[in-house]
N, C-alpha and C. Protein backbone atom coordinates (compact mmCIF):
# COMPACT_ATOMS: atom_id res chain seq x y z
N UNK A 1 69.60 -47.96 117.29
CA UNK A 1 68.78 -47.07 116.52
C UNK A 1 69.23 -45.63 116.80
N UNK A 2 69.36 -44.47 115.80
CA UNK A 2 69.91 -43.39 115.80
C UNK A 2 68.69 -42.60 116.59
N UNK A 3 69.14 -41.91 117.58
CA UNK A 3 67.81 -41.01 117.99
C UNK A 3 67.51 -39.69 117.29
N UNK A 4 66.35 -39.27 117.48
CA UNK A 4 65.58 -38.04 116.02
C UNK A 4 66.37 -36.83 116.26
N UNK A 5 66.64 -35.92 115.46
CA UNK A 5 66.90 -34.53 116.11
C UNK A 5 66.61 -34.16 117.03
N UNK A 6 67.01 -33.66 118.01
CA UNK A 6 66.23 -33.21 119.35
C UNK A 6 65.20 -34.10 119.98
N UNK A 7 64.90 -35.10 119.94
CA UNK A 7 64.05 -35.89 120.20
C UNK A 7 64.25 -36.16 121.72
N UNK A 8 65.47 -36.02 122.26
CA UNK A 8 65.84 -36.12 123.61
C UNK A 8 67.03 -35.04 123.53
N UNK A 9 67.22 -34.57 124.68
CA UNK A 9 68.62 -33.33 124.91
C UNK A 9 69.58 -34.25 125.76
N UNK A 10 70.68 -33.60 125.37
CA UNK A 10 71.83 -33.89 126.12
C UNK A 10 71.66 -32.66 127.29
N UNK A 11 72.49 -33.24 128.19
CA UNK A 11 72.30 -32.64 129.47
C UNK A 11 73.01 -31.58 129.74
N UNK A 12 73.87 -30.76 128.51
CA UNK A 12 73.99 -29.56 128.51
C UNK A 12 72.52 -29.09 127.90
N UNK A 13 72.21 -29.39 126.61
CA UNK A 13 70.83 -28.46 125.96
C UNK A 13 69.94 -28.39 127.30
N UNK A 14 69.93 -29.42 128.11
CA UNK A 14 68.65 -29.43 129.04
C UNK A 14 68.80 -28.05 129.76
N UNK A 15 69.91 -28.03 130.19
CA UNK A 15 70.00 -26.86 131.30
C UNK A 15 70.43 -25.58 130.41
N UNK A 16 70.47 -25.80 129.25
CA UNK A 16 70.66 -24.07 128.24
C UNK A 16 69.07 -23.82 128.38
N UNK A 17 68.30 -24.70 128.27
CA UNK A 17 66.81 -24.56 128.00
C UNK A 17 66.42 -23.81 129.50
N UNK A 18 66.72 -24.99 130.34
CA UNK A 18 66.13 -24.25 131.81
C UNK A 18 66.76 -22.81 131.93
N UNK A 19 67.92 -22.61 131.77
CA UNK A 19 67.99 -21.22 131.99
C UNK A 19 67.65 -20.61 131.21
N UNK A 20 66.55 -20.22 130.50
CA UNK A 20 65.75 -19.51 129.76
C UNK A 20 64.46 -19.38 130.12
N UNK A 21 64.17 -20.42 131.07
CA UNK A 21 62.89 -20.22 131.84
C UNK A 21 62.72 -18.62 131.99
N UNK A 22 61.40 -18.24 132.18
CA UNK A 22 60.98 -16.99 133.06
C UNK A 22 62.09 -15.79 132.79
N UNK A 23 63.08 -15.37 132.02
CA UNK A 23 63.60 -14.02 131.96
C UNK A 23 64.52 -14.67 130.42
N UNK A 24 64.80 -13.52 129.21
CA UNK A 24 65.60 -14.02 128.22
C UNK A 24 66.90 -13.41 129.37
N UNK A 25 68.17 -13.70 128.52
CA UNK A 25 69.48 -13.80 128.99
C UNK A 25 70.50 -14.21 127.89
N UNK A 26 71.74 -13.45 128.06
CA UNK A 26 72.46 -13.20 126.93
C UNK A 26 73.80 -14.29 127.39
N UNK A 27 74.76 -15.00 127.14
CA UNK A 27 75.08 -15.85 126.49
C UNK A 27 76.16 -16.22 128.20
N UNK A 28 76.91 -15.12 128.41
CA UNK A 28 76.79 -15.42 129.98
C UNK A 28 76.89 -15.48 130.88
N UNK A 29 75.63 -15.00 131.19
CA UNK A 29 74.62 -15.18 132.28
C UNK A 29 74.04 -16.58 132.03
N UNK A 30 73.94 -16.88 130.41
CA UNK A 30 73.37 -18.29 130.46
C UNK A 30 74.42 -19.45 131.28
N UNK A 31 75.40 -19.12 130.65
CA UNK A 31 76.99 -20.05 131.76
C UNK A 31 76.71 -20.40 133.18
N UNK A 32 75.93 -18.59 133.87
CA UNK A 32 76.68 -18.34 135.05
C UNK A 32 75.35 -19.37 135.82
N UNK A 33 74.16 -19.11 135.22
CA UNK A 33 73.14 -19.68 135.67
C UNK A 33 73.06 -21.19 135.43
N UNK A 34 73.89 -21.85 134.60
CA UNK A 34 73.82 -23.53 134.38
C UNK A 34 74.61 -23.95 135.17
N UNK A 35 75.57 -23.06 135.63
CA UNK A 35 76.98 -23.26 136.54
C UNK A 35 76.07 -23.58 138.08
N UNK A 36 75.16 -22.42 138.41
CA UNK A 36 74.59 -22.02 139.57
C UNK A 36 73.25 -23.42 139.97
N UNK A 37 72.53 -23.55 138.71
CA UNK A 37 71.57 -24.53 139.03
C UNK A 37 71.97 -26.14 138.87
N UNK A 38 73.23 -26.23 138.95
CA UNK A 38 73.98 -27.43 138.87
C UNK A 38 75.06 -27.51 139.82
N UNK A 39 75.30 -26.32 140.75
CA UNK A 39 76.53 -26.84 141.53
C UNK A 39 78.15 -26.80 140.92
N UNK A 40 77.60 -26.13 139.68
CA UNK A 40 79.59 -26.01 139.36
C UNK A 40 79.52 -27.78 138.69
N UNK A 41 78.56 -28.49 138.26
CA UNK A 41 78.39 -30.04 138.11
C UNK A 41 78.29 -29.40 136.27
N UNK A 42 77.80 -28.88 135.58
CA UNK A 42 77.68 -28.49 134.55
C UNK A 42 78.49 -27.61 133.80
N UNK A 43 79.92 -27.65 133.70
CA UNK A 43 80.06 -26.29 132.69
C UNK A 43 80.11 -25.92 131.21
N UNK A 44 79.49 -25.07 130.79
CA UNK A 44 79.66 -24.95 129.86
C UNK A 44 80.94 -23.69 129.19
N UNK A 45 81.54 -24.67 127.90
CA UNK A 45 82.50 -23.62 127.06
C UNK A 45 82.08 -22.65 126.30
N UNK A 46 82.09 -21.46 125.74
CA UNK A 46 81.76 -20.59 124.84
C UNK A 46 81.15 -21.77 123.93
N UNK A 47 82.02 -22.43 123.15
CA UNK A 47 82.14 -22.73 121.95
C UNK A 47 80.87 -23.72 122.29
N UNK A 48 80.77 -24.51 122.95
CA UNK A 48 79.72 -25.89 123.17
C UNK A 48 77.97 -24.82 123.31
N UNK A 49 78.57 -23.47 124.00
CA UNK A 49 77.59 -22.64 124.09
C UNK A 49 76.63 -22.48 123.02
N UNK A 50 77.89 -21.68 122.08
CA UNK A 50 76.96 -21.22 121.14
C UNK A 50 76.42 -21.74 120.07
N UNK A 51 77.26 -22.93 120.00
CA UNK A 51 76.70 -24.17 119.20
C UNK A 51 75.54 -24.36 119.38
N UNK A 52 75.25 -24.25 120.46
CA UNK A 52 73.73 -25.00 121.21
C UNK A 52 72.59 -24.04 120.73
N UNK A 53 73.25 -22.83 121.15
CA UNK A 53 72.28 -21.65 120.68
C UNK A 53 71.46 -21.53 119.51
N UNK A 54 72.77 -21.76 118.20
CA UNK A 54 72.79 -21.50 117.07
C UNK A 54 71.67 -22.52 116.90
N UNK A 55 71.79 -23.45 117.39
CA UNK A 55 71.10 -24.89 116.87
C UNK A 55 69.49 -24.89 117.28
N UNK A 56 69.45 -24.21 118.40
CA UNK A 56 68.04 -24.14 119.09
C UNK A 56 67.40 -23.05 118.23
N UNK A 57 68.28 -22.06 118.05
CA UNK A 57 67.60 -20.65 117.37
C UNK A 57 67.08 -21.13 116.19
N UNK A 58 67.94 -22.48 115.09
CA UNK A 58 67.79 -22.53 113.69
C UNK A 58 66.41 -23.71 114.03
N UNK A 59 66.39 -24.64 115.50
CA UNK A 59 65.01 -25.44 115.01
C UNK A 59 64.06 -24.40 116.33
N UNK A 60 64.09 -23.24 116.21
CA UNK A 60 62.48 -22.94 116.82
C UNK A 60 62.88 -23.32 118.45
N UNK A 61 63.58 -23.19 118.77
CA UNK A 61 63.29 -23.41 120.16
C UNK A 61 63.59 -22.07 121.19
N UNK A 62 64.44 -21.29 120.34
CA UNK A 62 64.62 -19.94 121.20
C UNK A 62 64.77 -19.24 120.20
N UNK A 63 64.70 -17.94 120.37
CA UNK A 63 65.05 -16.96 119.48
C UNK A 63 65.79 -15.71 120.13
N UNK A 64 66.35 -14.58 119.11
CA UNK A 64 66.86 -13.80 119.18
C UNK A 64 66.13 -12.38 119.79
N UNK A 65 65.70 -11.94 121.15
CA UNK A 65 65.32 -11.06 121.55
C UNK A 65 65.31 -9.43 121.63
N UNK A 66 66.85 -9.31 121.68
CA UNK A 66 67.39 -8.30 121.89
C UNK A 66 68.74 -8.33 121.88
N UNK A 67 69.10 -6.98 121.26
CA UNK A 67 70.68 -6.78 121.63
C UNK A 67 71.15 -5.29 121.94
N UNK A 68 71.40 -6.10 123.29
CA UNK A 68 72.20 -4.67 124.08
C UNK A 68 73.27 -4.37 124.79
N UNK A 69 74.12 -3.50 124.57
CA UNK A 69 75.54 -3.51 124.71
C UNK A 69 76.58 -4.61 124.30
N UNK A 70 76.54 -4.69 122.85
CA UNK A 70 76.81 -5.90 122.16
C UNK A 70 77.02 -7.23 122.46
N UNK A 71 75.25 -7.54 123.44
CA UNK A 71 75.20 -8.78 123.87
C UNK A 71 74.25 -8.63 123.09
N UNK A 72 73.81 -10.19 122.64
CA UNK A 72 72.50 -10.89 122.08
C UNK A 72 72.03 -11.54 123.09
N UNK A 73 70.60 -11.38 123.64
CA UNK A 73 69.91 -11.83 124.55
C UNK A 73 68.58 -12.89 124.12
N UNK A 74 68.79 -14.27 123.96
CA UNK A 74 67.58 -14.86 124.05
C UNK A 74 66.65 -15.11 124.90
N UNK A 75 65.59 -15.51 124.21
CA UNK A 75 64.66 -16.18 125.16
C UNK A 75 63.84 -17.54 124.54
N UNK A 76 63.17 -18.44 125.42
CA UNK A 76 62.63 -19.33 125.33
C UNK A 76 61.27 -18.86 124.67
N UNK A 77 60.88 -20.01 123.57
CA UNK A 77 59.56 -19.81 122.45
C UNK A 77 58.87 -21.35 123.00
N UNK A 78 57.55 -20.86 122.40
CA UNK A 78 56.80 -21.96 123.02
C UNK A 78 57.11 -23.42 122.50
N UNK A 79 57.74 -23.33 121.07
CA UNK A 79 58.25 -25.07 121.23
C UNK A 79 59.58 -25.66 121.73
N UNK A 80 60.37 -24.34 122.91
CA UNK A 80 61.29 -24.92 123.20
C UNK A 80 60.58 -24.97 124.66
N UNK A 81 59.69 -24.47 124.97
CA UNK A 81 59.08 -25.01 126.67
C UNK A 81 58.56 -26.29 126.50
N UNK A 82 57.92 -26.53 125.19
CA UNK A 82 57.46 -27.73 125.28
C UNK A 82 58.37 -29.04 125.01
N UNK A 83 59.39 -28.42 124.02
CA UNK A 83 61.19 -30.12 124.32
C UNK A 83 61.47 -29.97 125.68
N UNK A 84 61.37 -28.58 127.10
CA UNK A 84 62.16 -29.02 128.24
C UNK A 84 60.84 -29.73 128.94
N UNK A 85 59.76 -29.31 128.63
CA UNK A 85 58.72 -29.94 129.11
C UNK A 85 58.61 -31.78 128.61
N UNK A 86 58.89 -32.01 127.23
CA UNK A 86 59.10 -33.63 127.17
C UNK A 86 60.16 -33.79 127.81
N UNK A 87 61.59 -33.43 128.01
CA UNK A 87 62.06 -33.74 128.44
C UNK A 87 62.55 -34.19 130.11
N UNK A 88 61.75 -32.84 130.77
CA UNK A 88 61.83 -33.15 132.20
C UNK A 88 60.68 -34.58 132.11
N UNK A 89 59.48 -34.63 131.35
CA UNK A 89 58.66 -35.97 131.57
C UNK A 89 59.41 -37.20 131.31
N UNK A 90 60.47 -37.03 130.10
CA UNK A 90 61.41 -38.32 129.91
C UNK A 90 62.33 -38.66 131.39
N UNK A 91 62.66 -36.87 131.66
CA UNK A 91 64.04 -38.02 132.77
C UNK A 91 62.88 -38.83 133.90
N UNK A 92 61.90 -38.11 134.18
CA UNK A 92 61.05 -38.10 135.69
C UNK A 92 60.60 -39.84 135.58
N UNK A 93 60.26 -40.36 134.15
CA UNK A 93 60.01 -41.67 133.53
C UNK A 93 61.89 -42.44 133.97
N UNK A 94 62.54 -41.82 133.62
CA UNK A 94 63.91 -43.04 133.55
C UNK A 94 64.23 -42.65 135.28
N UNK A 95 64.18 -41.75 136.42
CA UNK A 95 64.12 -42.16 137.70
C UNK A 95 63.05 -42.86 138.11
N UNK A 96 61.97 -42.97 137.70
CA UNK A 96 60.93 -43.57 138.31
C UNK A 96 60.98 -45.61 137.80
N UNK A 97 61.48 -45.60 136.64
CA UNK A 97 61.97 -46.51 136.41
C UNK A 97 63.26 -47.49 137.30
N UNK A 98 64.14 -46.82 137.42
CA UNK A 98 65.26 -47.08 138.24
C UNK A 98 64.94 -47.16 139.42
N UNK A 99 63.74 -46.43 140.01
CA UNK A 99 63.89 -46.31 141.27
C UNK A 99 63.25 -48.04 141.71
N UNK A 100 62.31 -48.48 140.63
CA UNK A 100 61.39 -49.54 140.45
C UNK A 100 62.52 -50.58 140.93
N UNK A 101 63.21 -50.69 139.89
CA UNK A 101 64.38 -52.05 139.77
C UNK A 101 64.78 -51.81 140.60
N UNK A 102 65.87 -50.64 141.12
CA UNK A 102 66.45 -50.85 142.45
C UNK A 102 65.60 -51.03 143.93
N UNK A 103 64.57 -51.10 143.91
CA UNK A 103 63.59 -51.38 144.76
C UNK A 103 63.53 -52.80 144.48
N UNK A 104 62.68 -53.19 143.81
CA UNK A 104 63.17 -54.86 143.45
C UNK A 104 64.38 -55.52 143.45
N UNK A 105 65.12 -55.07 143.40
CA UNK A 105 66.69 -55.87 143.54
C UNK A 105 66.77 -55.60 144.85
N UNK A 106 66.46 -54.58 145.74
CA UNK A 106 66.76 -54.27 147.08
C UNK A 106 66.34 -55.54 147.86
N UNK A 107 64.97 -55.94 147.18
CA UNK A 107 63.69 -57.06 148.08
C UNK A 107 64.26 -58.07 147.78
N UNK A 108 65.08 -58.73 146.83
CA UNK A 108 66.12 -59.98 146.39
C UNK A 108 66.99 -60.41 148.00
């Protein structure tokens, strides 16, 4: 079955979203901070960047804040707190799941 638009993020959108938490931030700083809250485990390209951007900006999930010194600076809108908000509840559901089975297979 095809999953909905945004209905779940890929695990770049997840962490474009988190770094928008609590301060907007221009395109990057968004890099430097997905780089930083992942360990260098996440990078993102310009291009995968702004794709993401473009895409979040066109369904409502961030918007265009400011622009200064020919940076564009977004920030997070309330229906994109609420996709990282389903979404941190989806992953917290698929570890708590896993953690189940591998607990049961452990007791095997």
């Amino acid at each position: 079955m095809a999953r909905k638009r945004l209905e779940t993020l890929t695990e770049q959108m997840y962490y474009v979203l988190l770094a928008l938490t609590g301060e907007s931030r221009h395109g990057y700083e968004i890099m430097q901070v997905v780089s930083q809250l992942t360990g260098g485990r996440v990078v993102l390209g310009a291009g995968t960047l702004y794709a993401l951007l473009s895409r979040f900006e066109e369904e409502g999930y961030i918007f265009l804040c400011d622009t200064r010194e020919r940076r564009k600076y977004y920030a997070l809108s309330s229906a994109g707190k609420a996709a990282l908000r389903a979404e941190y509840g989806r992953l917290r559901q698929l570890v708590a799941d896993g953690a189940e089975a591998l607990e049961q297979e452990g007791s095997k």
